[in-house]
Protein backbone atom coordinates (compact mmCIF):
# COMPACT_ATOMS: atom_id res chain seq x y z
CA UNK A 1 0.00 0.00 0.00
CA UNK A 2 2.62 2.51 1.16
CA UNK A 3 4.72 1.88 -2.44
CA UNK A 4 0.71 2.94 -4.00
CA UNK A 5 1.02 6.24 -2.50
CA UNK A 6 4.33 7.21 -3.04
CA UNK A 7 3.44 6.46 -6.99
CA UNK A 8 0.54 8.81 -6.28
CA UNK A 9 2.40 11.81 -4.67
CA UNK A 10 5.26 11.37 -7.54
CA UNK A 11 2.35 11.87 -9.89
CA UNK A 12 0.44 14.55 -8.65
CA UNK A 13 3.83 16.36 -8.16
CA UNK A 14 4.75 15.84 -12.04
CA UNK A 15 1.04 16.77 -12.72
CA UNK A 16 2.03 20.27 -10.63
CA UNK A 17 4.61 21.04 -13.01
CA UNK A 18 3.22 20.74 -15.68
CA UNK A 19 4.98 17.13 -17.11
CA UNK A 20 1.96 15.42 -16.79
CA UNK A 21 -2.05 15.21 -17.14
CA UNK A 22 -3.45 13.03 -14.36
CA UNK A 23 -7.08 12.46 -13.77
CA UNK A 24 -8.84 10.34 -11.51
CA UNK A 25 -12.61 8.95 -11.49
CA UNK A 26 -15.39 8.14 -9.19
CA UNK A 27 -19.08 6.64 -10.27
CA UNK A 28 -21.03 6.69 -7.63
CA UNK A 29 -23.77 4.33 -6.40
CA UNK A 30 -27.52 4.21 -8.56
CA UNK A 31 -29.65 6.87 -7.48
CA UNK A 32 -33.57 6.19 -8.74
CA UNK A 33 -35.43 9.61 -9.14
CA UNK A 34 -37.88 10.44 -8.68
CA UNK A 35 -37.92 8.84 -5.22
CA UNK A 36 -41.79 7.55 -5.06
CA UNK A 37 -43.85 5.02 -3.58
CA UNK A 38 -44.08 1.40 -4.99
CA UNK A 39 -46.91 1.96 -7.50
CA UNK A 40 -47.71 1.81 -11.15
CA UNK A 41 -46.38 5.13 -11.59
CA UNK A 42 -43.22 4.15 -9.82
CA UNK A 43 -42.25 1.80 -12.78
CA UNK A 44 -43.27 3.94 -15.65
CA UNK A 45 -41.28 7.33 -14.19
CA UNK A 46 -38.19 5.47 -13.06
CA UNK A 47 -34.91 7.24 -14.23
CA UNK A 48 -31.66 5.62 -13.20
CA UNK A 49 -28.96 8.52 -12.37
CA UNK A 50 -25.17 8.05 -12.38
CA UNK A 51 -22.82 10.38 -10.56
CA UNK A 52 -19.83 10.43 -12.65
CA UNK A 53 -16.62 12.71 -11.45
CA UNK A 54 -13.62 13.63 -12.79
CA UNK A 55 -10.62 15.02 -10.75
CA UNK A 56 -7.88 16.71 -12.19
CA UNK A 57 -5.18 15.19 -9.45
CA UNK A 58 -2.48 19.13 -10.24
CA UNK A 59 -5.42 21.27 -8.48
């Protein structure tokens, strides 16, 4: 683990000056909206939203 975040801190330090373009990503868990009650409705209205981030790791 400890050699994983040396390799990260070497990065982001190349990223700093400008050698490099690093970029990290996060999805994040299924949110269903609109949040309703268990009903016909429910199942026709259902939309499935991903949270999807990018990170530039230099700021």
């Amino acid at each position: 683990m400890y050699c994983l975040i040396s390799y990260k801190n070497l990065d982001k330090e190349k990223a700093i000056l400008g050698e490099v373009q690093v970029f990290t990503t996060d999805l994040q868990v299924v949110k269903i909206c609109p949040s309703l009650k268990a009903s016909a409705l429910y199942h026709k209205c259902e939309l499935y939203v991903y949270n999807f981030t990018m990170h530039n790791l230099a700021s």
